[in-house]
PDB file of N, CA and C in Angstrom:
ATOM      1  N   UNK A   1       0.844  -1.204   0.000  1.00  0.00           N
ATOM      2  CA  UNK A   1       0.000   0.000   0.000  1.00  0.00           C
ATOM      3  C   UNK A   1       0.873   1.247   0.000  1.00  0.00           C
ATOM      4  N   UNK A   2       0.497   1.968  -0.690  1.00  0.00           N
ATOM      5  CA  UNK A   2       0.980   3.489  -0.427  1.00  0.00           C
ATOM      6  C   UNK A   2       1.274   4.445   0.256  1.00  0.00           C
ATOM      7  N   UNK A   3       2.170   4.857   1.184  1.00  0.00           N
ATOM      8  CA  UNK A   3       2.407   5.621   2.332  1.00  0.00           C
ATOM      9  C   UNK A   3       1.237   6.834   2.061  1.00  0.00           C
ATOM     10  N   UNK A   4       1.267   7.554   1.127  1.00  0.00           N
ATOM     11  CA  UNK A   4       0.327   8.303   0.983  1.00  0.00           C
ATOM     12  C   UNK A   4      -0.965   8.462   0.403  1.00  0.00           C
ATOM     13  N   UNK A   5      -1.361   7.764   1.875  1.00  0.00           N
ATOM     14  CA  UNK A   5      -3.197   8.059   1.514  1.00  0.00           C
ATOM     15  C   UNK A   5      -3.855   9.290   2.301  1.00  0.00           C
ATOM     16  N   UNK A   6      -4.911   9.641   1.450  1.00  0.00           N
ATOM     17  CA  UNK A   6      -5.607  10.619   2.241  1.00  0.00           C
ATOM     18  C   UNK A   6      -6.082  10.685   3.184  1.00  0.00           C
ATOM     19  N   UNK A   7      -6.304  11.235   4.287  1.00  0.00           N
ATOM     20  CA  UNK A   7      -6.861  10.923   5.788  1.00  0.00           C
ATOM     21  C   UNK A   7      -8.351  10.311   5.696  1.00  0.00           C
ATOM     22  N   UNK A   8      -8.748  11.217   4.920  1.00  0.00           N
ATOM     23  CA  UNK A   8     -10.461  10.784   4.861  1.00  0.00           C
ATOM     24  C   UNK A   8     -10.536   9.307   4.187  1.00  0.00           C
ATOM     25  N   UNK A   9      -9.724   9.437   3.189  1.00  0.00           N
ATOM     26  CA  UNK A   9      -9.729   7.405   2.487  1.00  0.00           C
ATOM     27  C   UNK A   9      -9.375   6.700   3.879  1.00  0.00           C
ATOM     28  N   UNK A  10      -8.541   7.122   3.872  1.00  0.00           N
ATOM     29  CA  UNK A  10      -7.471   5.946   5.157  1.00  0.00           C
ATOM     30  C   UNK A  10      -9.132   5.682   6.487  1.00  0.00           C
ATOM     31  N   UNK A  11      -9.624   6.881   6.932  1.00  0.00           N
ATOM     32  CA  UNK A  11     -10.496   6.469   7.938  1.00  0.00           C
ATOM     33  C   UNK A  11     -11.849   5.639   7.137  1.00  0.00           C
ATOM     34  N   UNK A  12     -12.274   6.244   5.917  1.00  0.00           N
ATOM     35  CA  UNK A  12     -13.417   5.086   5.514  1.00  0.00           C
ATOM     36  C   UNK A  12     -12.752   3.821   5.295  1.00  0.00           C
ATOM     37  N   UNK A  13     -11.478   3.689   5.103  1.00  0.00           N
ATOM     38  CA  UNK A  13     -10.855   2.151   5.010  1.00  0.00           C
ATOM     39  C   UNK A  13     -11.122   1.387   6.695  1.00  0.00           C
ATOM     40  N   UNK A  14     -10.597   2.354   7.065  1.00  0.00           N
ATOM     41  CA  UNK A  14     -10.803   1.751   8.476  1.00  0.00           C
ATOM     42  C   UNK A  14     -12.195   1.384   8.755  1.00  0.00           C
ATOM     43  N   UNK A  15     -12.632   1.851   8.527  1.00  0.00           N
ATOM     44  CA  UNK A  15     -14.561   1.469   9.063  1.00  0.00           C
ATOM     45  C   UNK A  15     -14.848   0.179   7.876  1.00  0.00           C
ATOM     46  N   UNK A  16     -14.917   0.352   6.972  1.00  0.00           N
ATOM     47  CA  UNK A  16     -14.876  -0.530   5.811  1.00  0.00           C
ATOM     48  C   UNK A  16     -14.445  -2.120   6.866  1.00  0.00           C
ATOM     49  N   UNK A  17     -13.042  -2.046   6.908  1.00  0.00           N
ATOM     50  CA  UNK A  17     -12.567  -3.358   6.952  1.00  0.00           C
ATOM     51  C   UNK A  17     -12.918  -3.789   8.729  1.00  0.00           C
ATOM     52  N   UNK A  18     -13.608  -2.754   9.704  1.00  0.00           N
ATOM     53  CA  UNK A  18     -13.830  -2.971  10.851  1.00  0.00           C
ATOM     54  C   UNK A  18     -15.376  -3.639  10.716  1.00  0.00           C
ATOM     55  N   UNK A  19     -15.998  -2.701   9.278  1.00  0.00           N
ATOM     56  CA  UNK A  19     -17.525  -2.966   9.539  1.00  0.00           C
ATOM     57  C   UNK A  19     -17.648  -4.728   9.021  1.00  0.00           C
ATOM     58  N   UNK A  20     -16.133  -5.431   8.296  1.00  0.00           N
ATOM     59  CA  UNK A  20     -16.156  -6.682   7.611  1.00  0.00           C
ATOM     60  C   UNK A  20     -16.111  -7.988   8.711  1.00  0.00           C
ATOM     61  N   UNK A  21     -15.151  -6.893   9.608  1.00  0.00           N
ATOM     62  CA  UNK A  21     -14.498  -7.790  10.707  1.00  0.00           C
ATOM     63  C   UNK A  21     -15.661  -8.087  11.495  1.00  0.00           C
ATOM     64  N   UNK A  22     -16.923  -7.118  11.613  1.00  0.00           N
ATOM     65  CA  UNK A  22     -17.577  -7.657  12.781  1.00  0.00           C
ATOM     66  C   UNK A  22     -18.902  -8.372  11.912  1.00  0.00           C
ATOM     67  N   UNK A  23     -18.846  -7.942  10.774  1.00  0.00           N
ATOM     68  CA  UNK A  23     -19.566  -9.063  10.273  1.00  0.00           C
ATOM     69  C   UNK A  23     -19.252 -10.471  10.817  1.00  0.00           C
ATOM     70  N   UNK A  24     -18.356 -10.688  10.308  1.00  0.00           N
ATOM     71  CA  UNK A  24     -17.637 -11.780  10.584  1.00  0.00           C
ATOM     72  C   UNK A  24     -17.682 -12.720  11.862  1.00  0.00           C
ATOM     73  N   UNK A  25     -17.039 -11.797  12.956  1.00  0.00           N
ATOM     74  CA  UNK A  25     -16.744 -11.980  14.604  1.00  0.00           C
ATOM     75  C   UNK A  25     -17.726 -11.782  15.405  1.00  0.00           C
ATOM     76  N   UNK A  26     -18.744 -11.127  14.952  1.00  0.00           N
ATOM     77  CA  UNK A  26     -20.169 -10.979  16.170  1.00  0.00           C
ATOM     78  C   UNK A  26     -21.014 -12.150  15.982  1.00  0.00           C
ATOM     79  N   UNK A  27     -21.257 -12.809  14.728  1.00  0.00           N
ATOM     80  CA  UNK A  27     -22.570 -13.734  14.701  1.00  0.00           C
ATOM     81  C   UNK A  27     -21.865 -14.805  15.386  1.00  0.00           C
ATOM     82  N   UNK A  28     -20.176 -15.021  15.378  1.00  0.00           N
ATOM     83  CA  UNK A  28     -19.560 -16.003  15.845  1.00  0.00           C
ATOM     84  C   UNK A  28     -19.990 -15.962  17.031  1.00  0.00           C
ATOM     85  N   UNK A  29     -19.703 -14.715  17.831  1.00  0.00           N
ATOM     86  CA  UNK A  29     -19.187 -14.802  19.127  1.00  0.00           C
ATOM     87  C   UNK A  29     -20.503 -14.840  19.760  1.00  0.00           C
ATOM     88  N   UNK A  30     -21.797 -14.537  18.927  1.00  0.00           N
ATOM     89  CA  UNK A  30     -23.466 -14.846  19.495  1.00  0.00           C
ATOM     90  C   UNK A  30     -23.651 -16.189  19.181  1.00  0.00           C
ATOM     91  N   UNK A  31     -23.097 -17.020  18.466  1.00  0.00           N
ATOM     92  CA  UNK A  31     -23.048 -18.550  18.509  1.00  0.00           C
ATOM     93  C   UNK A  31     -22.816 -19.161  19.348  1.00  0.00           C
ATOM     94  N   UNK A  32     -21.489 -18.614  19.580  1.00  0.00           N
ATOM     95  CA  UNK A  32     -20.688 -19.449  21.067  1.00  0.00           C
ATOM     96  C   UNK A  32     -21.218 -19.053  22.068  1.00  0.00           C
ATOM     97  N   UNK A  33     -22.094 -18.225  22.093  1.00  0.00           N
ATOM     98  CA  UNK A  33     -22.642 -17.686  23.405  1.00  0.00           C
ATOM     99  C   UNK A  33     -23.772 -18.720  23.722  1.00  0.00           C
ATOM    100  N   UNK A  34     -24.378 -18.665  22.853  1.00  0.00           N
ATOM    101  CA  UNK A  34     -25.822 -19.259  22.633  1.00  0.00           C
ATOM    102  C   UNK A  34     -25.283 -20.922  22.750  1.00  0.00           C
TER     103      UNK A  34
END
């Protein structure tokens, strides 16, 4: 990746790949709960 990204890209990246992660990790972790 490119040292220079724009702040505003760089933070929707961040939400992007956080909003993937909890896709991911919440239905799990309400599985194992359940």
């Amino acid at each position: 990746m490119p040292t220079k990204i724009p702040k505003r890209y760089r933070k929707n990246n961040d939400k992007n790949q956080l909003s993937q992660f909890n896709m991911i990790i919440i239905p799990f972790i309400i599985m194992f709960l359940k």
